[in-house]
Protein backbone atom coordinates (compact mmCIF):
# COMPACT_ATOMS: atom_id res chain seq x y z
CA UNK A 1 23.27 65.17 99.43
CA UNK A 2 23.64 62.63 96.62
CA UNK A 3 25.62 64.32 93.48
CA UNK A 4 26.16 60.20 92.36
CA UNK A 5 28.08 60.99 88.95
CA UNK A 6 27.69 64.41 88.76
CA UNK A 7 30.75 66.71 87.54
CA UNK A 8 31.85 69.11 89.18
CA UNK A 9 34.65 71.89 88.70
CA UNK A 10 36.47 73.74 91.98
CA UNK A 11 39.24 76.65 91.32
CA UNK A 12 41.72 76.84 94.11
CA UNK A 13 41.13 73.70 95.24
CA UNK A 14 44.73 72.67 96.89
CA UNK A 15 43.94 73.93 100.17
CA UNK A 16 41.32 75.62 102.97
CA UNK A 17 38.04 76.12 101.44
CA UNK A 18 38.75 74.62 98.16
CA UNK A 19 40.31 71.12 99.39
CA UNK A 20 36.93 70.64 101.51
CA UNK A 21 34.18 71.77 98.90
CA UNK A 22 35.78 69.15 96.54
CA UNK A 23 35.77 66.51 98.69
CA UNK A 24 32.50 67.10 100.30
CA UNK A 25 31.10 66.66 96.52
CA UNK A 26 33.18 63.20 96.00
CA UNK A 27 32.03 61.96 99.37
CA UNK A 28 28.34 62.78 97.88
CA UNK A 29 29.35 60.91 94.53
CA UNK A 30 30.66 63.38 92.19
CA UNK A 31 33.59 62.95 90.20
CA UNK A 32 35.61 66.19 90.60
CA UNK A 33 38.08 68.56 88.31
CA UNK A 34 40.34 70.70 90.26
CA UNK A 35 42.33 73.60 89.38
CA UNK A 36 44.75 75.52 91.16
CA UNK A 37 48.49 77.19 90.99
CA UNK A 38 49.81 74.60 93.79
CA UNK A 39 50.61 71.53 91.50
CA UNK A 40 51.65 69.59 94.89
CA UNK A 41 48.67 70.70 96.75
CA UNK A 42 46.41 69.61 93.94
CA UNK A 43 47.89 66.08 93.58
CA UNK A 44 46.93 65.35 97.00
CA UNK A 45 43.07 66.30 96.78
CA UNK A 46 43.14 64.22 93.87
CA UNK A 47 44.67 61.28 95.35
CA UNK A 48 42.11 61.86 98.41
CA UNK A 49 38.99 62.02 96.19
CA UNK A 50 40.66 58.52 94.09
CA UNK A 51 40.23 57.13 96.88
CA UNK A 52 36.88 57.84 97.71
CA UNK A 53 36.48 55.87 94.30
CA UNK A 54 35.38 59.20 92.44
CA UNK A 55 37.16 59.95 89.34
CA UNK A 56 39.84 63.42 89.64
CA UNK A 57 41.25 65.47 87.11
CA UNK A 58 43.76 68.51 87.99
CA UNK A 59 44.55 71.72 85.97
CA UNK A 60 47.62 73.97 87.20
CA UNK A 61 47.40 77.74 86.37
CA UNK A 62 46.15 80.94 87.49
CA UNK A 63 42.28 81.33 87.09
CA UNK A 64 42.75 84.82 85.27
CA UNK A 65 44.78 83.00 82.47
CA UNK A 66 41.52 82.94 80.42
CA UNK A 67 42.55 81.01 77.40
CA UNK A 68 44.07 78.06 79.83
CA UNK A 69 40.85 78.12 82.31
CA UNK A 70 38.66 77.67 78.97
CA UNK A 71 40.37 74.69 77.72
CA UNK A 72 40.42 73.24 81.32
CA UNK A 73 36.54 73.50 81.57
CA UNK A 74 36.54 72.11 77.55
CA UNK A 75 38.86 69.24 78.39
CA UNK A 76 36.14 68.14 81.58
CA UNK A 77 33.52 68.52 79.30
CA UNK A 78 35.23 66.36 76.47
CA UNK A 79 36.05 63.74 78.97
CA UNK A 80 32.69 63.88 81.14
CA UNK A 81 30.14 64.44 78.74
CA UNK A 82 28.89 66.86 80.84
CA UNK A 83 29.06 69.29 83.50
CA UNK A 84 26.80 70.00 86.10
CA UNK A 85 28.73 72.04 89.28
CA UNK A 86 31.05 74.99 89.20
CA UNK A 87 32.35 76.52 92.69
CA UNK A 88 34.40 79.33 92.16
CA UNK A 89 36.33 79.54 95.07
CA UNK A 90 39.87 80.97 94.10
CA UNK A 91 40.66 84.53 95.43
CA UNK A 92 42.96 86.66 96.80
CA UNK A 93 43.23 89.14 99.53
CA UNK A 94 45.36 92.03 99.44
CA UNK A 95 45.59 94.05 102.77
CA UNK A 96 46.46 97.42 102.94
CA UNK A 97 44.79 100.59 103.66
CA UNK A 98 43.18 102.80 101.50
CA UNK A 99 45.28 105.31 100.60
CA UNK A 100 48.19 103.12 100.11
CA UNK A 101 47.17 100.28 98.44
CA UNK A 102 49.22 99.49 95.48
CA UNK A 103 47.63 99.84 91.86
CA UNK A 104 49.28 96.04 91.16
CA UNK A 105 47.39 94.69 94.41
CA UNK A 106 44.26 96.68 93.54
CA UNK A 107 44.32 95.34 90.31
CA UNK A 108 45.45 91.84 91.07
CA UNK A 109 42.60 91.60 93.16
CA UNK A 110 39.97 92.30 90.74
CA UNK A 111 41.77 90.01 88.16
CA UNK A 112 41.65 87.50 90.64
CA UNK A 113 37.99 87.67 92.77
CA UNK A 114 35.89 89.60 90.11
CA UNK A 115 36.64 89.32 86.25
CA UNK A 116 37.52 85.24 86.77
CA UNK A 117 34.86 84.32 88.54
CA UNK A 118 32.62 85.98 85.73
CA UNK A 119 34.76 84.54 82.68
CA UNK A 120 34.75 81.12 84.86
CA UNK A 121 30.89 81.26 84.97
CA UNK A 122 30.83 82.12 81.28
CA UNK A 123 32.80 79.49 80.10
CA UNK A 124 30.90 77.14 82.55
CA UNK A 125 27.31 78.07 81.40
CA UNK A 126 27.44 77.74 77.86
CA UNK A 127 27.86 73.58 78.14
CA UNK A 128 24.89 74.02 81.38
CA UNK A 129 22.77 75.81 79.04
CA UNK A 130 22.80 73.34 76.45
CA UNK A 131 22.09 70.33 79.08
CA UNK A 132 19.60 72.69 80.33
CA UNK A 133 20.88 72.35 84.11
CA UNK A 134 23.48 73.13 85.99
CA UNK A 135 24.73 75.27 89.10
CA UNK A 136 27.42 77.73 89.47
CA UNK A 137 28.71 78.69 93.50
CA UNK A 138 30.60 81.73 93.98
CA UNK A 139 32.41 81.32 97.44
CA UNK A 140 32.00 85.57 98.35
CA UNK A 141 32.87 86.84 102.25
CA UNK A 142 30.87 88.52 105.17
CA UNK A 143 33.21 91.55 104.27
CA UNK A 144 30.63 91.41 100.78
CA UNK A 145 28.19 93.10 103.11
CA UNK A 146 29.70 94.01 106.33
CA UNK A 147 33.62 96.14 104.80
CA UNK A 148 36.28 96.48 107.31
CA UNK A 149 38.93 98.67 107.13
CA UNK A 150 42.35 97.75 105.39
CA UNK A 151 41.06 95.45 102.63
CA UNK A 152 39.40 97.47 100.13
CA UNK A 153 39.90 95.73 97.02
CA UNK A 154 38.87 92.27 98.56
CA UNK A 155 35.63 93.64 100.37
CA UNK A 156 34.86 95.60 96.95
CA UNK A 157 35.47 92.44 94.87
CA UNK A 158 33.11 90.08 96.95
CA UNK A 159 30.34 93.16 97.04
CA UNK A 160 31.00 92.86 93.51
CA UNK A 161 30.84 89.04 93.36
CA UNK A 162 27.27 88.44 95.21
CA UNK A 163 25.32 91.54 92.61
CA UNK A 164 26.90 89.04 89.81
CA UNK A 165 25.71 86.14 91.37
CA UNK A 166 22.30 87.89 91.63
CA UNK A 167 22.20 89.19 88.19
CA UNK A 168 23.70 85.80 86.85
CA UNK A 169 21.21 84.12 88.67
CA UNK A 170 18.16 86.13 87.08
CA UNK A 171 19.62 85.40 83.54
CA UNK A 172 20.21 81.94 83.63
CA UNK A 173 17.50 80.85 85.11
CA UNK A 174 15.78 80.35 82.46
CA UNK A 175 17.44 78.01 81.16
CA UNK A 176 17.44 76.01 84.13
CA UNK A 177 20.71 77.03 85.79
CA UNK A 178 21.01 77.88 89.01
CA UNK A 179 23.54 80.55 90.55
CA UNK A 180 24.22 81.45 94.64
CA UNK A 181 26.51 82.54 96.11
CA UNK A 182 28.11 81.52 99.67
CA UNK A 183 29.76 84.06 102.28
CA UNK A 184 31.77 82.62 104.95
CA UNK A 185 33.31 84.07 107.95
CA UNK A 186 37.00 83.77 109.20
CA UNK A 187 37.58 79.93 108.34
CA UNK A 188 40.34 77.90 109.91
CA UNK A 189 42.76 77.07 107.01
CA UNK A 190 46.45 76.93 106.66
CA UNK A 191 46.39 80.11 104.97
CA UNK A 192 44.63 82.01 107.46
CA UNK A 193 46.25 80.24 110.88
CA UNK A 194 49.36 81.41 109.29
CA UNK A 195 48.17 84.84 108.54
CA UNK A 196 47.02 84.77 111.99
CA UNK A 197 50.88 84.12 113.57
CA UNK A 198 52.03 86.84 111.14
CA UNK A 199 49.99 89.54 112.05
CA UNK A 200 47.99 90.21 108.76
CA UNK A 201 46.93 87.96 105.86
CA UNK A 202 49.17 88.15 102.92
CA UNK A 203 47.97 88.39 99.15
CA UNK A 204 47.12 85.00 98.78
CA UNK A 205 44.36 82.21 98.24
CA UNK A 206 42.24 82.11 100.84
């Protein structure tokens, strides 16, 4: 994979999933903006991908803050002169069954793995569509197709998240964007070896 000066964007990129995806693009040349809520976390991806001699830029807040994730993706632009990759990778999981769930979790959860992941690709696809290229990754889950019991509003949201990543897909094609989705299994991150020793996994990035 060579992405040699491309520009890419990852959301929740301090840990698990999002720590690897943004390296894996550095290692294949790209310079990489990262946003997440863990300032910490994010300062040492950056200060991994420096030193892969790729350039790094971080942006701490919460991916439903819509005015702050637009000016992020502005600022990358404005410094970049372009942008070519956006994963969307933040989300959160709340676990609970059905007919207990809280309405804050429920709606937490939509915030969180639905509505930003469309604003995201919004904000994302307007600079794409004027450089005519561009591709947008929505990081979904097997529970997108295949429920289980006790998450509802996370398999719901990543159901939710591949049909937008289909219909985003159809529409922006045109324009030569390109829009997928990926749906992984269990994967062994912090979060989830320590959801693992506690019995459950807690309403949290994954």
């Amino acid at each position: 994979m060579d992405l040699q000066e491309r520009v890419a964007v990852v959301t929740g990129a301090g840990r698990g999933i999002g720590r690897a995806v943004a390296l894996a693009l550095a290692r294949a040349g790209a310079h990489v903006a990262l946003f997440d809520l863990d300032e910490a976390a994010l300062s040492a991806v950056a200060q991994e991908i420096r030193g892969l001699r790729r350039q790094a830029v971080t942006g701490v807040g919460s991916v439903t803050d819509l005015g702050q994730s637009r000016a992020f993706l502005d600022g990358v632009v404005s410094r970049f002169g372009q942008l070519d990759i956006l994963v969307n990778n933040a989300g959160v999981s709340a676990v609970a069954p059905a007919e207990t769930i809280s309405e804050a979790d429920w709606r937490r959860t939509i915030e969180v793995n639905l509505n930003a992941v469309f604003f995201w690709s919004q904000a994302a696809a307007r600079p794409m569509i004027a450089q005519r290229s561009g591709v947008i990754i929505n990081i979904a889950s097997i529970y997108g197709r295949r429920p289980a019991p006790g998450r509802v509003a996370y398999c719901v949201t990543k159901a939710a998240v591949i049909s937008l990543t289909e219909a985003l897909a159809i529409e922006w094609a045109e324009y030569g964007l390109r829009v997928n989705a990926v749906a992984p299994g269990y994967t062994d991150t912090e979060l989830f070896r320590r959801a693992q020793a506690e019995g459950k996994i807690p309403l949290e990035r994954l």
